[in-house]
Protein backbone atom coordinates (compact mmCIF):
# COMPACT_ATOMS: atom_id res chain seq x y z
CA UNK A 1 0.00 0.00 0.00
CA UNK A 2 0.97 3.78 -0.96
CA UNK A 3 2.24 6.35 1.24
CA UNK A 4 -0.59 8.76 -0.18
CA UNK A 5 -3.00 5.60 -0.03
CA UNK A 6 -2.65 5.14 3.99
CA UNK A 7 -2.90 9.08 4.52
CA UNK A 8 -6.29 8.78 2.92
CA UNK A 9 -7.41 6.01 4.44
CA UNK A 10 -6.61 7.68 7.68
CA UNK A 11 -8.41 10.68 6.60
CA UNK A 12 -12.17 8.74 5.84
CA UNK A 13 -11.89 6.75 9.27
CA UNK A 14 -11.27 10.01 10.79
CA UNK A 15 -14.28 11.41 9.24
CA UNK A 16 -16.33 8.62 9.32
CA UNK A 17 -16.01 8.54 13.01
CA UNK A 18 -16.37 11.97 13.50
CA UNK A 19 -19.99 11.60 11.41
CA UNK A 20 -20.49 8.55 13.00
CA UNK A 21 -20.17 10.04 16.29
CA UNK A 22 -22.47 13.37 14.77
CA UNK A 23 -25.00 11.16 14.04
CA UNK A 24 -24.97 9.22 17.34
CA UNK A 25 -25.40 12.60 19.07
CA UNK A 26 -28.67 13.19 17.02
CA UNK A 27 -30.25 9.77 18.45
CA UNK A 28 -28.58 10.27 21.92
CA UNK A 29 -29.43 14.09 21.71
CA UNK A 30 -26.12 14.67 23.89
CA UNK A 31 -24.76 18.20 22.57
CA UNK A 32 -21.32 17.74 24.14
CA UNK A 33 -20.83 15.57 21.49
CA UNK A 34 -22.44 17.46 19.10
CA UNK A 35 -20.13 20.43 19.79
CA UNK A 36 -17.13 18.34 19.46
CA UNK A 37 -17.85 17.02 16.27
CA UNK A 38 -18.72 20.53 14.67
CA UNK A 39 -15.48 22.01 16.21
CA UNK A 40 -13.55 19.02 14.83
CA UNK A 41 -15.08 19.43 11.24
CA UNK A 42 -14.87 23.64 10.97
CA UNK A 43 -11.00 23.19 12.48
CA UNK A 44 -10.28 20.67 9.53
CA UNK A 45 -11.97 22.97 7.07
CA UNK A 46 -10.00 26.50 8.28
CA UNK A 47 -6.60 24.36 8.48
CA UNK A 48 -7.25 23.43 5.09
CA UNK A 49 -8.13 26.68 3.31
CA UNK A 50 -5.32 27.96 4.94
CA UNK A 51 -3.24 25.43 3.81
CA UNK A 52 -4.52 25.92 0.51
CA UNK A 53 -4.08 29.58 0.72
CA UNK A 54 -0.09 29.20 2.02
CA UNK A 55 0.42 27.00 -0.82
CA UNK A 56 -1.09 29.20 -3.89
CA UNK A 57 0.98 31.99 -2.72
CA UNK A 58 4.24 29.86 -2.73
CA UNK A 59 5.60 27.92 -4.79
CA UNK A 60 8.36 26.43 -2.73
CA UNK A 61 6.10 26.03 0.27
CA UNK A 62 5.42 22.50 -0.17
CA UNK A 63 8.86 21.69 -0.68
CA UNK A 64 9.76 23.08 2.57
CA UNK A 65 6.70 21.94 4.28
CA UNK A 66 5.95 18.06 3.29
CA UNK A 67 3.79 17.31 6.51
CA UNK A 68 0.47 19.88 4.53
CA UNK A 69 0.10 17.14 2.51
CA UNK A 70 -1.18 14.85 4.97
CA UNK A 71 -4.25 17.52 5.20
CA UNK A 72 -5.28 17.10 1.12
CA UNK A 73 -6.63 13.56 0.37
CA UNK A 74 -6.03 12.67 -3.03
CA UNK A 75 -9.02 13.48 -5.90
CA UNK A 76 -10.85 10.08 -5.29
CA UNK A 77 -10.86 9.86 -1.78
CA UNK A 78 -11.63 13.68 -1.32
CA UNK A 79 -15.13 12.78 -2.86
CA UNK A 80 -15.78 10.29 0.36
CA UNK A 81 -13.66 12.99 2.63
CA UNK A 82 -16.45 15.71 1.30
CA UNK A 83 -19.52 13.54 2.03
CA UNK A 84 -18.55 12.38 5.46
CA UNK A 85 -17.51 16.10 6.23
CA UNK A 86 -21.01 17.14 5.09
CA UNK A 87 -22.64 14.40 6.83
CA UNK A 88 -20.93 15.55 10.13
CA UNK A 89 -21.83 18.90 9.79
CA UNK A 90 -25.07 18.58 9.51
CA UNK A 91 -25.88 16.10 11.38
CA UNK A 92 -23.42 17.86 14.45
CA UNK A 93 -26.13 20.41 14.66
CA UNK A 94 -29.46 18.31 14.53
CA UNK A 95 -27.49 17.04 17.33
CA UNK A 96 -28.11 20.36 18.84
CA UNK A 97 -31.41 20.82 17.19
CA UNK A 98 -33.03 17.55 19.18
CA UNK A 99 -35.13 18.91 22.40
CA UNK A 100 -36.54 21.85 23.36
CA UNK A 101 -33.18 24.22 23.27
CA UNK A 102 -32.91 26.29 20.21
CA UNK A 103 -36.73 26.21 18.97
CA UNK A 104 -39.59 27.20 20.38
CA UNK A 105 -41.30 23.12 20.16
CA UNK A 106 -39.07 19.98 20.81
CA UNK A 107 -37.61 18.05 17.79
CA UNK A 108 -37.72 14.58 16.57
CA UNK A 109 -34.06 13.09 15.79
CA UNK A 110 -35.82 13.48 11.80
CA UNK A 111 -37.21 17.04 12.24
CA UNK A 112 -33.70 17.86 13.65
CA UNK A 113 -31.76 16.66 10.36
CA UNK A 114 -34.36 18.07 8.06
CA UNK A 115 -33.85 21.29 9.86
CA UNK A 116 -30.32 20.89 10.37
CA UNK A 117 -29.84 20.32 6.52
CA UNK A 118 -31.87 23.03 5.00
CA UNK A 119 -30.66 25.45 7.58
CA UNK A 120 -26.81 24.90 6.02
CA UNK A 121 -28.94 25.57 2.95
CA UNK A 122 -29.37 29.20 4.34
CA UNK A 123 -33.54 28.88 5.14
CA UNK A 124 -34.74 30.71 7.63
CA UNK A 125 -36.12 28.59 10.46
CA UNK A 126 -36.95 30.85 13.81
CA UNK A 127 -34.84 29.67 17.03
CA UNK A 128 -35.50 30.90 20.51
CA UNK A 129 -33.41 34.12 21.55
CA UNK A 130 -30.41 33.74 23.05
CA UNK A 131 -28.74 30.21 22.80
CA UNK A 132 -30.82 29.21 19.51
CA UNK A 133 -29.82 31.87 17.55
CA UNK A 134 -26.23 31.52 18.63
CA UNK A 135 -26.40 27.70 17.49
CA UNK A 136 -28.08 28.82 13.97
CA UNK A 137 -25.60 31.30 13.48
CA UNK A 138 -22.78 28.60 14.08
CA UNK A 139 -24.65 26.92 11.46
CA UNK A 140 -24.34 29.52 9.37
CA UNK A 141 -20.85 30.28 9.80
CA UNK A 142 -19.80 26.50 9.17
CA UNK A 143 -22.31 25.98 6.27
CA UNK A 144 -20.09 28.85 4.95
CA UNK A 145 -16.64 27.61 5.73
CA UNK A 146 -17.84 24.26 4.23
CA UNK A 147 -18.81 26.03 0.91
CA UNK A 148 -16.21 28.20 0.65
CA UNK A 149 -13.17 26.01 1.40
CA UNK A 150 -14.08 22.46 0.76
CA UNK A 151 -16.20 22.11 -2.81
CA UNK A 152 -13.79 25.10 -4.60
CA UNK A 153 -10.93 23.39 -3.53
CA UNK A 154 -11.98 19.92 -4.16
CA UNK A 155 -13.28 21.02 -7.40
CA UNK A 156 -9.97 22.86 -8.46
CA UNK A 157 -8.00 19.53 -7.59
CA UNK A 158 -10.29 17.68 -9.98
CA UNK A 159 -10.01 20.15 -12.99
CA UNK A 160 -5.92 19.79 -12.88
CA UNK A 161 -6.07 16.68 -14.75
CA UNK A 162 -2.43 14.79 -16.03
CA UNK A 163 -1.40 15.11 -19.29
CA UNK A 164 -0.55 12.39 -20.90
């Protein structure tokens, strides 16, 4: 097995615990872990673009800095990295979502992914003042981060296809 092979491997069992773990905290409705997984997910996504961002700027960056690469899965395994990421985004906050917390009725594990998902899809659903709008906002913010860094620079990575 490759070098590049076992850093991408590592990479989806990372992230398919960490959605694993999102999902359990929908069913268990325990926002502790719910919080952890959305902090783990939006600090992979920042260290990335800025990553990305260090290494557009200079050319002999990588050279001097091997260890970013671990951070970049490789084209194939960035489309699995992307949907587990997803996955434990959203499902990180209809973690939050379940109960009575951050909207005025209390949430079914289902209403709280619906919600969850079409919230990172910028809808407007009304939260309680206070700690619901804070959570929805943290939606917001990560829905934005997951746009702006993940999907462009996925996508970019795809489009540099080898010659032959």
């Amino acid at each position: 097995m490759s070098k590049e092979t076992r850093r991408d491997i590592v990479l989806i069992v990372i992230f398919a615990l960490v959605s694993a773990i999102g999902v359990a905290s929908v069913f268990l409705g325990c926002r502790f872990l719910a919080w952890i997984v959305i902090a783990i997910s939006d600090l992979y996504l920042s260290i990335v673009l800025l990553l990305a961002a260090l290494r557009s700027d200079d050319d002999g960056f990588l050279d001097r800095h091997s260890w970013i690469t671990r951070f970049f899965p490789r084209k194939t395994a960035g489309i699995l990295v992307i949907i587990l990421l997803f996955l434990s985004v959203v499902s990180g906050f209809a973690g939050l979502y379940v109960g009575v917390e951050v909207f005025p009725s209390g949430k079914t594990p289902l209403d709280a992914l619906y919600i969850s998902f079409f919230t990172l899809g910028f809808t407007d659903y009304s939260p309680k003042p206070g700690y619901g709008q804070l959570v929805v906002m943290s939606q917001l913010v990560s829905g934005v981060l997951l746009l702006a860094a993940l999907f462009p620079l996925h996508i970019s990575r795809i489009s540099t296809f080898k010659s032959r």
